[in-house]
Protein backbone atom coordinates (compact mmCIF):
# COMPACT_ATOMS: atom_id res chain seq x y z
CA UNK A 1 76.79 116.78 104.24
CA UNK A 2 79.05 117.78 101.11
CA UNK A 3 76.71 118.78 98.36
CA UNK A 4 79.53 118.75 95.66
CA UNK A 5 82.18 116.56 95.51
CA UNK A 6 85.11 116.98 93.06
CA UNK A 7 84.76 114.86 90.00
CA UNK A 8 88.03 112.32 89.71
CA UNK A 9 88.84 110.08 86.41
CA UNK A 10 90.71 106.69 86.47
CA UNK A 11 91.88 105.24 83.24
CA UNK A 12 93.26 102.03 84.03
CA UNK A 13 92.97 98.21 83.14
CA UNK A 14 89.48 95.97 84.65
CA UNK A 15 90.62 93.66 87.16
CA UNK A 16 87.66 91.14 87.41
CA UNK A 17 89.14 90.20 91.25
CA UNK A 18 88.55 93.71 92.28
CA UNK A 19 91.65 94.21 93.87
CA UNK A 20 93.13 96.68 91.69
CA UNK A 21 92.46 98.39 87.97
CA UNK A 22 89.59 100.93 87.76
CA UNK A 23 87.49 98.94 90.12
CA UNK A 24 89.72 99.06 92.76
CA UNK A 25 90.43 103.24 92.06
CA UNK A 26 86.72 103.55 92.49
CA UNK A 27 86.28 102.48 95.78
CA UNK A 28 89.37 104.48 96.70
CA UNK A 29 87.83 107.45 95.34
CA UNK A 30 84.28 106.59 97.06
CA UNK A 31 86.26 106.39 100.37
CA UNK A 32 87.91 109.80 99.56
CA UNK A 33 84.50 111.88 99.01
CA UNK A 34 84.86 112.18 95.44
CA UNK A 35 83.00 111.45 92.67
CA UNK A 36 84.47 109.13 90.16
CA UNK A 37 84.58 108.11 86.67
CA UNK A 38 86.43 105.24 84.90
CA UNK A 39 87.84 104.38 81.66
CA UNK A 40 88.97 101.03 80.77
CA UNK A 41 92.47 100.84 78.83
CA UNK A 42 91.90 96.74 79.09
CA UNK A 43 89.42 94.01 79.96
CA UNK A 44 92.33 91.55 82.02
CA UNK A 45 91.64 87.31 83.07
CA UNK A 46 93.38 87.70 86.40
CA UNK A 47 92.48 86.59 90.51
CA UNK A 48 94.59 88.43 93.20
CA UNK A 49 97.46 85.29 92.80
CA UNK A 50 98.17 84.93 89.10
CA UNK A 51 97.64 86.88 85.90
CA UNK A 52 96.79 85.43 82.23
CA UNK A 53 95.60 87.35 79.51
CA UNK A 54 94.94 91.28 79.11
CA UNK A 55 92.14 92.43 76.10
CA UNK A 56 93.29 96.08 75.02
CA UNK A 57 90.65 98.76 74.39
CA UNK A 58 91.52 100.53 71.20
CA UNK A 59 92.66 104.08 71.78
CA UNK A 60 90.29 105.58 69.49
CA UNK A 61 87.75 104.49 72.00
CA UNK A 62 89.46 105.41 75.12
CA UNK A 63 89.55 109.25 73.40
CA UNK A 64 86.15 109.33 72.44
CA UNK A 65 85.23 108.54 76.12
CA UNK A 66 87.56 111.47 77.04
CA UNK A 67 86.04 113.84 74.75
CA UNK A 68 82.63 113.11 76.43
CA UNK A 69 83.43 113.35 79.56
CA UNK A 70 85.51 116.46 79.85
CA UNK A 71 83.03 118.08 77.89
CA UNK A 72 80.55 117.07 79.85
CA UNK A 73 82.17 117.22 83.43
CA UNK A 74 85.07 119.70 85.27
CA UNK A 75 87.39 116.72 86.09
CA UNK A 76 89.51 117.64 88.83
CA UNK A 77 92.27 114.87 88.56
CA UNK A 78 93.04 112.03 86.89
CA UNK A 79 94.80 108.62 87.59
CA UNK A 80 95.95 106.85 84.63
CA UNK A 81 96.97 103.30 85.48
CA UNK A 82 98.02 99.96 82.70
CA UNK A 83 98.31 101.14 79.25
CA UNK A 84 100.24 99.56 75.81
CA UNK A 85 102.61 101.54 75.19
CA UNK A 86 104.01 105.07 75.63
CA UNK A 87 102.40 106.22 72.14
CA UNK A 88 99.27 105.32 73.77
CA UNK A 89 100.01 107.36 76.70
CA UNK A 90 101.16 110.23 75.08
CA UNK A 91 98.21 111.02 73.25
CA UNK A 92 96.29 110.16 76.76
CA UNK A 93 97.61 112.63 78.26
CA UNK A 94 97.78 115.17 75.22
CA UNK A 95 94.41 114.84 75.09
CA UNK A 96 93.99 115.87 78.95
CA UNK A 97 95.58 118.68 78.54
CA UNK A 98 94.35 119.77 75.60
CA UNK A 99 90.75 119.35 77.17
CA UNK A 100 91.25 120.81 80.34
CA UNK A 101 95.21 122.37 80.93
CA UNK A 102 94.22 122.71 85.05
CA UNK A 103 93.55 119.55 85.59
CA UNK A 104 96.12 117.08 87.71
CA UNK A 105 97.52 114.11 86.36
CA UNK A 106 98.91 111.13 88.29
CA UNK A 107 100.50 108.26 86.34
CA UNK A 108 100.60 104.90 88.39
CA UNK A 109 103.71 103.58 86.35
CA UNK A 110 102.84 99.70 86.43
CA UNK A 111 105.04 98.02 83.52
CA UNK A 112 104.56 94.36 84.64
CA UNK A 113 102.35 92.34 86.76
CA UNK A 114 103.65 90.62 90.28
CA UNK A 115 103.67 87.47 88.10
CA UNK A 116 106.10 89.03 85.64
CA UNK A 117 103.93 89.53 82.55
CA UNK A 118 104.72 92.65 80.92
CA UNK A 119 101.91 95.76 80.31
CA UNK A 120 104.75 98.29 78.43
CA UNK A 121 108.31 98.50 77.46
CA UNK A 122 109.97 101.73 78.02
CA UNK A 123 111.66 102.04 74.48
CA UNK A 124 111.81 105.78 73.70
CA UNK A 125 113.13 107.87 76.93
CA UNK A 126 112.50 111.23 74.81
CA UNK A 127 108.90 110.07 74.82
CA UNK A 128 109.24 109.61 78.47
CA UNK A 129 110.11 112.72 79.29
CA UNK A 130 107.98 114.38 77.07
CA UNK A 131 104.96 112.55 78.85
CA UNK A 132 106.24 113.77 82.19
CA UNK A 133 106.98 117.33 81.51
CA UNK A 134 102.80 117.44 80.67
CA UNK A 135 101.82 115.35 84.31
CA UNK A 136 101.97 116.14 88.10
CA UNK A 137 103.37 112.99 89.42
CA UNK A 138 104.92 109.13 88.83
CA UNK A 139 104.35 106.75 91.61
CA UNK A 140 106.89 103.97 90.27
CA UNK A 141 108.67 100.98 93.13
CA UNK A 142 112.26 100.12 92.71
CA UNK A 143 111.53 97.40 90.58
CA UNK A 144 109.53 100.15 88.08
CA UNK A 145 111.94 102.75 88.21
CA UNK A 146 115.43 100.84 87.48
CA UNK A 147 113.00 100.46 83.86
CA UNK A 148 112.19 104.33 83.70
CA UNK A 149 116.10 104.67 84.00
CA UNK A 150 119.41 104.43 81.54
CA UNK A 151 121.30 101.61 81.76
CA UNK A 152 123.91 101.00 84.89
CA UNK A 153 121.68 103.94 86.93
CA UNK A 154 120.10 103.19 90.54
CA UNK A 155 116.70 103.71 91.75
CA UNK A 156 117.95 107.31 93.49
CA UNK A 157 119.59 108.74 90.92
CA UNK A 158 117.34 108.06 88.49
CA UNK A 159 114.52 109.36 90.55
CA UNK A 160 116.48 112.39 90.90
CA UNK A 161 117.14 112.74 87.42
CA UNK A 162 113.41 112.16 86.34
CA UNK A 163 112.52 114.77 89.04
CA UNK A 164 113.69 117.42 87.03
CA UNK A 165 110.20 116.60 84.68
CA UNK A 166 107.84 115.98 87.36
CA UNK A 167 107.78 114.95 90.83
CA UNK A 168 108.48 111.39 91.68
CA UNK A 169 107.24 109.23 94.22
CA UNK A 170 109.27 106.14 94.70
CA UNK A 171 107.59 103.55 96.33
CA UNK A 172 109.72 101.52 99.28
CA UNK A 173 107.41 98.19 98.67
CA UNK A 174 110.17 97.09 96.99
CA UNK A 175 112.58 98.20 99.12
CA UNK A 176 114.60 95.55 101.27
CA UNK A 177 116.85 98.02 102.85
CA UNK A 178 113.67 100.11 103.84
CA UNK A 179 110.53 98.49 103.21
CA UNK A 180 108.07 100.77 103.55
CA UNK A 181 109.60 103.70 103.31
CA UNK A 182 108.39 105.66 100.42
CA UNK A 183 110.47 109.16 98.55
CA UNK A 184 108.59 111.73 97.13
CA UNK A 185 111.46 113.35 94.94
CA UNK A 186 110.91 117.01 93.95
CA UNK A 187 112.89 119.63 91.60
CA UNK A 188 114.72 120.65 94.42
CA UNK A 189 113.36 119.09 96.99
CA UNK A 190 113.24 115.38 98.91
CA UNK A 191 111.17 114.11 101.30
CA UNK A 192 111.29 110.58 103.43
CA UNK A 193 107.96 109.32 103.98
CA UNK A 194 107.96 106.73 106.64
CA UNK A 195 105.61 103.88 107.74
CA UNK A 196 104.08 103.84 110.98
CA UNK A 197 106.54 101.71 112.99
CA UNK A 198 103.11 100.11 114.80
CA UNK A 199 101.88 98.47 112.31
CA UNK A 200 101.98 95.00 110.74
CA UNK A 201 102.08 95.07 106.86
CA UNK A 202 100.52 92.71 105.27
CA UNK A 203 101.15 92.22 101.17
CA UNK A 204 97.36 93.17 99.38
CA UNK A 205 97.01 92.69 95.18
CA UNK A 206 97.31 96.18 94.07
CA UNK A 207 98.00 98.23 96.59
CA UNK A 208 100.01 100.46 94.85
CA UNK A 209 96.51 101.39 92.59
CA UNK A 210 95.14 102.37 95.78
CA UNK A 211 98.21 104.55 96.58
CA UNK A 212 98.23 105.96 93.99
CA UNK A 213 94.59 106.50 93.38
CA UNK A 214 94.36 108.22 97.04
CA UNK A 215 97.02 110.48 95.83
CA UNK A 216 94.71 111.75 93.02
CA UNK A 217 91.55 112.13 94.98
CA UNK A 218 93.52 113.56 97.74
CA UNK A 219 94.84 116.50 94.69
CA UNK A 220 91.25 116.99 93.51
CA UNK A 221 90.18 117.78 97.06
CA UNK A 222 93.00 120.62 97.03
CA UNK A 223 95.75 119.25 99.22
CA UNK A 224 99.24 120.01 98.04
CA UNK A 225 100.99 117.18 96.60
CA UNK A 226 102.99 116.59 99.73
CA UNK A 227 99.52 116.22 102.04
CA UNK A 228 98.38 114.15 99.67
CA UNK A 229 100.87 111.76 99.54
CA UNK A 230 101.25 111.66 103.35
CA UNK A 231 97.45 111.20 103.66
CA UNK A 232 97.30 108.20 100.85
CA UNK A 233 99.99 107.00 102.89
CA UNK A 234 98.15 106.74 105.80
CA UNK A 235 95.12 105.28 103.72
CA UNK A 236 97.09 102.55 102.47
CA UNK A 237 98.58 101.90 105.72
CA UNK A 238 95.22 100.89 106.96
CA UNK A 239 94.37 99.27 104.14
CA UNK A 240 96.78 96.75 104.23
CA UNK A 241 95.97 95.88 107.83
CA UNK A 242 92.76 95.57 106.69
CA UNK A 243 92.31 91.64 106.43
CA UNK A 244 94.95 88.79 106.26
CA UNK A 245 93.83 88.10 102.81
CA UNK A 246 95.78 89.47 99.31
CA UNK A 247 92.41 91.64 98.98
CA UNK A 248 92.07 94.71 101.01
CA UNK A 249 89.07 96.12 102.53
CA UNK A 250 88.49 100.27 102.33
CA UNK A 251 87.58 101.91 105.27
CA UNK A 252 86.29 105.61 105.52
């Protein structure tokens, strides 16, 4: 039996259907044999079909529940899902680092719901890349990353280009020419990460919190970042087989 399991932090939005936000990064974590912790950036009214209404938590809160828990806790890696605005992020994740430099940041970068209502507008690209330069990876779809981008750039190039800050892994959810098939784009590196060709996907509410969640507990447990996207891949292969319902069940 493992007597100590890495501590993991997700700061992401409450989803009261379970299916995704900090409740559904929990159970990821669980499933992952780590120990996790949770910050909410937003109380949302939402079921796993439609969205309505998101509460923000004021950032002076979120910080203060930082503070306390990096000094009380060696936090391994964090996932930071649904936040405002990239102010709001910045000083997120200036406030990791300046807390504890080793630790791993993932940033899940969801801008709008399925049903189209929008979390954060990507106004500033300096403060983009500023953001990026300070985390370990961005695990945007095609949809997401055409907004990351400049105007009249594609989903590769600007993965490439934003690669050059951090690693990028571009989802293929999104993907109609290869559904499924997910990128991980390094400085100078690129890797295809393909489905299992077995399998029958079926469409879960927040899936890509899982992912991306699996990623992070996958970095706290030490695997380099290519393992761990290969074996949240895997994870969230399963878990979308899980059920023929928009909520997944987690599996060990």
């Amino acid at each position: 039996m493992q007597q100590n399991r890495p501590y993991v932090l997700t700061i992401a939005g409450f989803d009261p259907s379970a299916g995704a936000g900090v409740l559904a990064d929990v159970k990821t974590f669980e499933q992952h044999q780590v120990y996790a912790f949770a910050i909410n950036t937003g109380n949302t009214i939402q079921t796993e079909m439609e969205f309505f209404e998101i509460q923000w938590t004021d950032l002076e809160f979120v910080q203060k529940s930082l503070e306390k828990l990096f000094e009380s806790y060696s936090i391994k890696a964090v996932k930071i899902g649904i936040v405002p605005s990239l102010d709001y992020l910045k000083e997120i994740v200036s406030s990791i680092k300046r807390l504890s430099p080793e630790t791993k940041i993932v940033w899940d970068t969801i801008l709008k719901s399925t049903t189209e209502f929008d979390f954060l507008k990507i106004e500033k690209q300096t403060i983009l890349i500023e953001i990026m330069k300070k985390i370990d990876l961005i695990t945007p779809n095609y949809d997401e990353i055409l907004q990351l981008s400049s105007k009249g750039m594609n989903a590769e190039t600007t993965a490439i280009l934003l690669s050059k800050y951090c690693p990028v892994l571009l989802k293929g959810g999104h993907n109609l020419e290869e559904i499924g098939v997910d990128h991980l784009y390094l400085k100078n590196r690129f890797f295809s990460l393909t489905p299992n060709a077995n399998i029958e996907i079926i469409s879960k509410h927040g899936s890509g919190c899982v992912l991306s969640s699996a990623i992070t507990a996958n970095l706290a447990l030490d695997q380099d970042l290519i393992t761990a996207c290969i074996n949240a891949k895997n994870y969230i292969e399963t878990y979308l087989q899980s059920n023929l319902t928009k909520l997944g069940y987690h599996y060990v």
